[in-house]
Protein backbone atom coordinates (compact mmCIF):
# COMPACT_ATOMS: atom_id res chain seq x y z
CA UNK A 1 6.75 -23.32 -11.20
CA UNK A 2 4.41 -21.11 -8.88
CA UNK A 3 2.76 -18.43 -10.81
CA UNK A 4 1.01 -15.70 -8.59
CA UNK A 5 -1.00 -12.94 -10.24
CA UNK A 6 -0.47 -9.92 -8.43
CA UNK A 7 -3.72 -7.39 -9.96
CA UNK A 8 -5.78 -3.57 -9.06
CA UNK A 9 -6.14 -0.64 -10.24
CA UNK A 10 -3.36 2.29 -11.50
CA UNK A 11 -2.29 3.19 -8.23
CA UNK A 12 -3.58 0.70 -5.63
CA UNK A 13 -0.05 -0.30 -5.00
CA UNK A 14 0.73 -3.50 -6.59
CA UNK A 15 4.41 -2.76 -7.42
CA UNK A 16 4.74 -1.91 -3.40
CA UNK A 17 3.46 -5.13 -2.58
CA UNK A 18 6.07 -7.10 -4.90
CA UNK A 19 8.94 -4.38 -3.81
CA UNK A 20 8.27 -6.12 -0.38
CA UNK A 21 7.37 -9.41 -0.65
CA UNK A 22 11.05 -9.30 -2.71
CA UNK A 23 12.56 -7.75 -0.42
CA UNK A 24 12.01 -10.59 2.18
CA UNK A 25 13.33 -13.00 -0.47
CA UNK A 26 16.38 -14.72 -1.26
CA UNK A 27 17.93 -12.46 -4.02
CA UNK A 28 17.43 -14.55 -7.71
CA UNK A 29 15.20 -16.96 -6.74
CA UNK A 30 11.96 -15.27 -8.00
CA UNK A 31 10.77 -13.62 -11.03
CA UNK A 32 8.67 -10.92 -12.11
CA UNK A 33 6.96 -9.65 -14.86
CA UNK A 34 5.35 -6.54 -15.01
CA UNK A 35 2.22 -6.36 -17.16
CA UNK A 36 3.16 -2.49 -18.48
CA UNK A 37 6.39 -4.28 -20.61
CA UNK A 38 3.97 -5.92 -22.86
CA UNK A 39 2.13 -2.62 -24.05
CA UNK A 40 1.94 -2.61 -27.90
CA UNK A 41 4.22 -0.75 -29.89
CA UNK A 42 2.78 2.58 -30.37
CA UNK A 43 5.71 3.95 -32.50
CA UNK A 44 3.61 4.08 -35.71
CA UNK A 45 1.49 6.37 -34.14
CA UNK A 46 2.01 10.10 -34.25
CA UNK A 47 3.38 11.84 -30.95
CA UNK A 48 0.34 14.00 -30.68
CA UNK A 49 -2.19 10.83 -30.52
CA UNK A 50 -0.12 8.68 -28.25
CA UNK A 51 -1.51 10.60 -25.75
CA UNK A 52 -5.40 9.47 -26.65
CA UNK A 53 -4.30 6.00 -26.52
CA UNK A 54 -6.31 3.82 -24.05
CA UNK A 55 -3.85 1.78 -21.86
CA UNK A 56 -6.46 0.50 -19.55
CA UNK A 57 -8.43 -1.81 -21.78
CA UNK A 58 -7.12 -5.55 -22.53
CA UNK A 59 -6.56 -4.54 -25.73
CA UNK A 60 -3.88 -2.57 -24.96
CA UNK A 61 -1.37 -5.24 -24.41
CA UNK A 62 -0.11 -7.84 -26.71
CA UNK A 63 -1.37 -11.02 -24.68
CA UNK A 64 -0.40 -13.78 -26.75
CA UNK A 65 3.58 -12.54 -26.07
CA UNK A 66 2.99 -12.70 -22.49
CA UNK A 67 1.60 -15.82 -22.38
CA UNK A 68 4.38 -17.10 -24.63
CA UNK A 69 7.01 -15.98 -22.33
CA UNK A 70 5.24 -17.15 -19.57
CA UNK A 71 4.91 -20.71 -20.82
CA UNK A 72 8.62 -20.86 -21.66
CA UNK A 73 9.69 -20.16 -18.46
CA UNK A 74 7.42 -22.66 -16.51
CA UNK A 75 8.91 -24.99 -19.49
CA UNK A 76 12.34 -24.16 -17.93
CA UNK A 77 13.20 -21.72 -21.11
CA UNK A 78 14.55 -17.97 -20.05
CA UNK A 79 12.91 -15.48 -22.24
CA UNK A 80 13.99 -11.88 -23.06
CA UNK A 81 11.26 -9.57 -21.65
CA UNK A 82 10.31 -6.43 -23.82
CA UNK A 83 11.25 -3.04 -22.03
CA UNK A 84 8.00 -0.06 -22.61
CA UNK A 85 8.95 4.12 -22.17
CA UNK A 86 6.07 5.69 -20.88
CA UNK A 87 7.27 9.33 -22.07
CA UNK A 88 7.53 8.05 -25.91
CA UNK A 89 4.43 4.99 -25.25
CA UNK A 90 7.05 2.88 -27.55
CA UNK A 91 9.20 -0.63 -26.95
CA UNK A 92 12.24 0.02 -26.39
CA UNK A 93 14.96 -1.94 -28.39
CA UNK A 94 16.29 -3.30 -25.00
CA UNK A 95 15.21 -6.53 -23.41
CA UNK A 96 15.78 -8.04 -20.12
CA UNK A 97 16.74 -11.63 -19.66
CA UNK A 98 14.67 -13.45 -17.39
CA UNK A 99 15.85 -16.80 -16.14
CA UNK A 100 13.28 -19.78 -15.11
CA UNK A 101 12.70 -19.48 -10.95
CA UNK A 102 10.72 -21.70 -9.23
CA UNK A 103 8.31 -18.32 -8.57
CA UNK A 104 6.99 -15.60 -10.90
CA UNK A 105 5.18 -12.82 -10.22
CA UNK A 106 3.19 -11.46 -12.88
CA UNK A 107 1.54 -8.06 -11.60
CA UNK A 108 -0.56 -5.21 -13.89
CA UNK A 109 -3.48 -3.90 -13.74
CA UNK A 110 -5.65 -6.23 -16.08
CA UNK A 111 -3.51 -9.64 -15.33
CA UNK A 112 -6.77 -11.63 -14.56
CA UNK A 113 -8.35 -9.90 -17.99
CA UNK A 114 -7.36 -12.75 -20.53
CA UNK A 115 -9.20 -16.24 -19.18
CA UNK A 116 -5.32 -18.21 -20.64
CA UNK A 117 -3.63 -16.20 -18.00
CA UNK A 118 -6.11 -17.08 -14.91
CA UNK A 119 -5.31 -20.38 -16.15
CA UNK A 120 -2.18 -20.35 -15.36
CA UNK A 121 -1.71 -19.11 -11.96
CA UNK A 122 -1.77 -20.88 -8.93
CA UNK A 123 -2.51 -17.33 -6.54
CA UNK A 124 -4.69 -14.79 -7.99
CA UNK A 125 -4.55 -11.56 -5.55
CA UNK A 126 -6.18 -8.51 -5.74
CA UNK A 127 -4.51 -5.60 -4.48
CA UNK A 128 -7.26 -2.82 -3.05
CA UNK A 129 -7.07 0.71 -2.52
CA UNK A 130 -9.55 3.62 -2.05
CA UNK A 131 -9.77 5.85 -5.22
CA UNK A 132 -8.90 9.17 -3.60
CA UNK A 133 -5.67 7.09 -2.83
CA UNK A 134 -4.99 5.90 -5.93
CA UNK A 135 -5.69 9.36 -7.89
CA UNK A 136 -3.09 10.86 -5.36
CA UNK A 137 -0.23 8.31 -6.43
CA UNK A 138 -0.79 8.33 -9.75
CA UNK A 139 -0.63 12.41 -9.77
CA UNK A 140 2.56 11.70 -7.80
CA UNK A 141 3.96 9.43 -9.82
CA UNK A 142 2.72 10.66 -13.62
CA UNK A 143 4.22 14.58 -12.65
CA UNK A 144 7.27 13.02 -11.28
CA UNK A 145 8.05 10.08 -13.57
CA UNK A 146 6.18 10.70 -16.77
CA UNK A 147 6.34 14.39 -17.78
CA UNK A 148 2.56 15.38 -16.97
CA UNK A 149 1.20 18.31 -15.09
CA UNK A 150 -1.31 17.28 -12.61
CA UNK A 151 -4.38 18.64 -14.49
CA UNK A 152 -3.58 16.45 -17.59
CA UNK A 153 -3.56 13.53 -14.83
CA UNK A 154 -7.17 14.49 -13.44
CA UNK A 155 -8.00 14.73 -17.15
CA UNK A 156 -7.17 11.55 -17.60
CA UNK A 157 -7.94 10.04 -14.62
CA UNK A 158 -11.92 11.34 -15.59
CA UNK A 159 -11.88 10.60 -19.14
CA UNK A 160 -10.10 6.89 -19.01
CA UNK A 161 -8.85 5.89 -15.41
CA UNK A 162 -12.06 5.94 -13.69
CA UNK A 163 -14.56 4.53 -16.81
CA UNK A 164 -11.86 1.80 -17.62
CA UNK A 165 -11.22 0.39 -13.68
CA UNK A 166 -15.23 0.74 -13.52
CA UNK A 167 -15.53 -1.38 -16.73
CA UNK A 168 -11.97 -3.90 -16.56
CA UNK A 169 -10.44 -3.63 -13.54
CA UNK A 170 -12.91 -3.87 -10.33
CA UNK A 171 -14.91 -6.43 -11.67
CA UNK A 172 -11.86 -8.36 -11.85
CA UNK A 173 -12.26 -9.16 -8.07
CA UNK A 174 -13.67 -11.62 -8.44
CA UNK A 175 -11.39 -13.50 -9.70
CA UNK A 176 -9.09 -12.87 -6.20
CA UNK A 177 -8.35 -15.81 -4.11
CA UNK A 178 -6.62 -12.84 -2.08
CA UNK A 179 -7.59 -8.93 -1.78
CA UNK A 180 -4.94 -7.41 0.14
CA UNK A 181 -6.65 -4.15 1.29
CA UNK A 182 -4.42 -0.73 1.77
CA UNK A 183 -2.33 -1.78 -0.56
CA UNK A 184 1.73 -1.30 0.03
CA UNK A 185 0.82 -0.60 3.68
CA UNK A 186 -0.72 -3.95 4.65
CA UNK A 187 2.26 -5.32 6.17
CA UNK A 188 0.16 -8.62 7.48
CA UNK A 189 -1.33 -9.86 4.38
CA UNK A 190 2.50 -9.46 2.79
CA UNK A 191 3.91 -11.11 5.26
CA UNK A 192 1.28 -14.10 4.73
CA UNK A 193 2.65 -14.11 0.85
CA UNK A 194 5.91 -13.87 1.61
CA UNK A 195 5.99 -16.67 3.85
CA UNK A 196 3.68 -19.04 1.50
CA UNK A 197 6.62 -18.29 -1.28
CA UNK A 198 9.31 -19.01 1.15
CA UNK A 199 7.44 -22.35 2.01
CA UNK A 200 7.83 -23.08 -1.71
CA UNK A 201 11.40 -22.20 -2.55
C-alpha cells in the first residue's frame, strides 16, 4: 500500500488538493484520512473552555489511534474511522468504514509531526500558501462552517494559528519530498500526483 502524506498549514489548501487529485481517480480505489477525525475527545470539558483548547499542537490528536488504523489497513484490515464536530470539539458516536486501497491519503496539518507516521509514508508533500491567503479561508470557512464571527477568527488566528504554524507546522517542510506552492490552484504539481497514483493503481 502507497501512503502519501498530504501536510500545511490551516488554510493552505490541502483538502483542495485531495478534492482534485480524487477527482481524477477511479471512484473506490483510494483512501483518505483526514488528520482533524482523530482530535481527542473534548466532551469532558466544559462548553465554555472548548474554545481555549489548542488544536494546533501534536498533542492535540490521539496519534497512537491513527497509526493503529493506519497499520491495519496497509495489513489489508478495514478500520472504522472516528468522525470529530467542530461546533461541539467532541467525537461523534458515528464512524466511517474505510476499506484497504492500494492508496491512502493521510492529510492534516501536523501529519509529518509524529517521527512513526513519516515512517510510514512513501510521499511526504507539503502544501504552501501565503498567510494573508490562508487567514482569508479560514475566516471563510470558520464564519461559514463553524459558527464564529470573523473577529473571534483573527483572535484566534493571533493568539494560536500564527504562534502554533510558526512553532509545528512550517518547520515541518522539511520533511517535504514535495511543496506544492498556491495550494488548490496549482493545477501542474496535481496533475504530477495524480498521475504518479494512477501509475500505481
Amino acid at each position: 500500500m502507497l501512503i502519501i502524506g498530504i501536510a500545511g498549514g490551516t488554510g493552505s489548501g490541502k483538502t483542495t488538493v485531495v478534492n482534485k487529485i480524487m477527482e481524477r481517480l477511479p471512484e473506490g480505489e483510494v483512501g483518505v484520512i483526514s488528520q482533524d477525525s482523530y482530535y481527542k475527545d473534548s466532551s469532558h470539558v466544559p462548553v465554555e473552555d472548548r474554545q481555549k483548547i489548542n488544536f494546533d499542537e501534536p498533542a492535540a490528536f490521539e496519534w497512537d489511534l491513527l497509526i493503529s488504523h493506519l497499520r491495519s489497513l496497509k495489513e489489508g484490515r478495514a478500520i472504522e474511522m472516528p468522525t470529530y464536530s467542530y461546533l461541539t470539539c467532541t467525537r461523534q458516536k458515528e464512524t466511517v468504514h474505510l476499506d484497504p486501497s492500494e492508496v491512502v491519503l493521510v492529510e492534516g496539518i501536523l501529519v509529518f509531526s509524529d517521527k512513526r507516521m513519516r515512517n510510514m509514508m512513501d510521499i511526504k508533500v507539503f502544501v504552501d500558501a501565503d498567510a494573508d491567503d490562508r487567514l482569508i479561508r479560514v475566516i471563510n470557512r470558520d464564519c461559514i462552517e463553524r459558527g464564529r464571527t470573523p473577529q473571534m477568527v483573527i483572535d484566534r488566528y493571533e493568539r494560536v494559528l500564527k504562534p502554533m504554524h510558526i512553532q509545528h507546522i512550517e518547520p515541518a517542510k522539511r520533511y517535504a519530498d514535495l511543496i506544492v506552492p498556491q495550494g488548490g490552484q496549482n493545477e501542474v504539481a496535481i496533475n504530477l500526483l495524480t498521475d504518479y497514483i494512477k501509475s500505481r493503481l
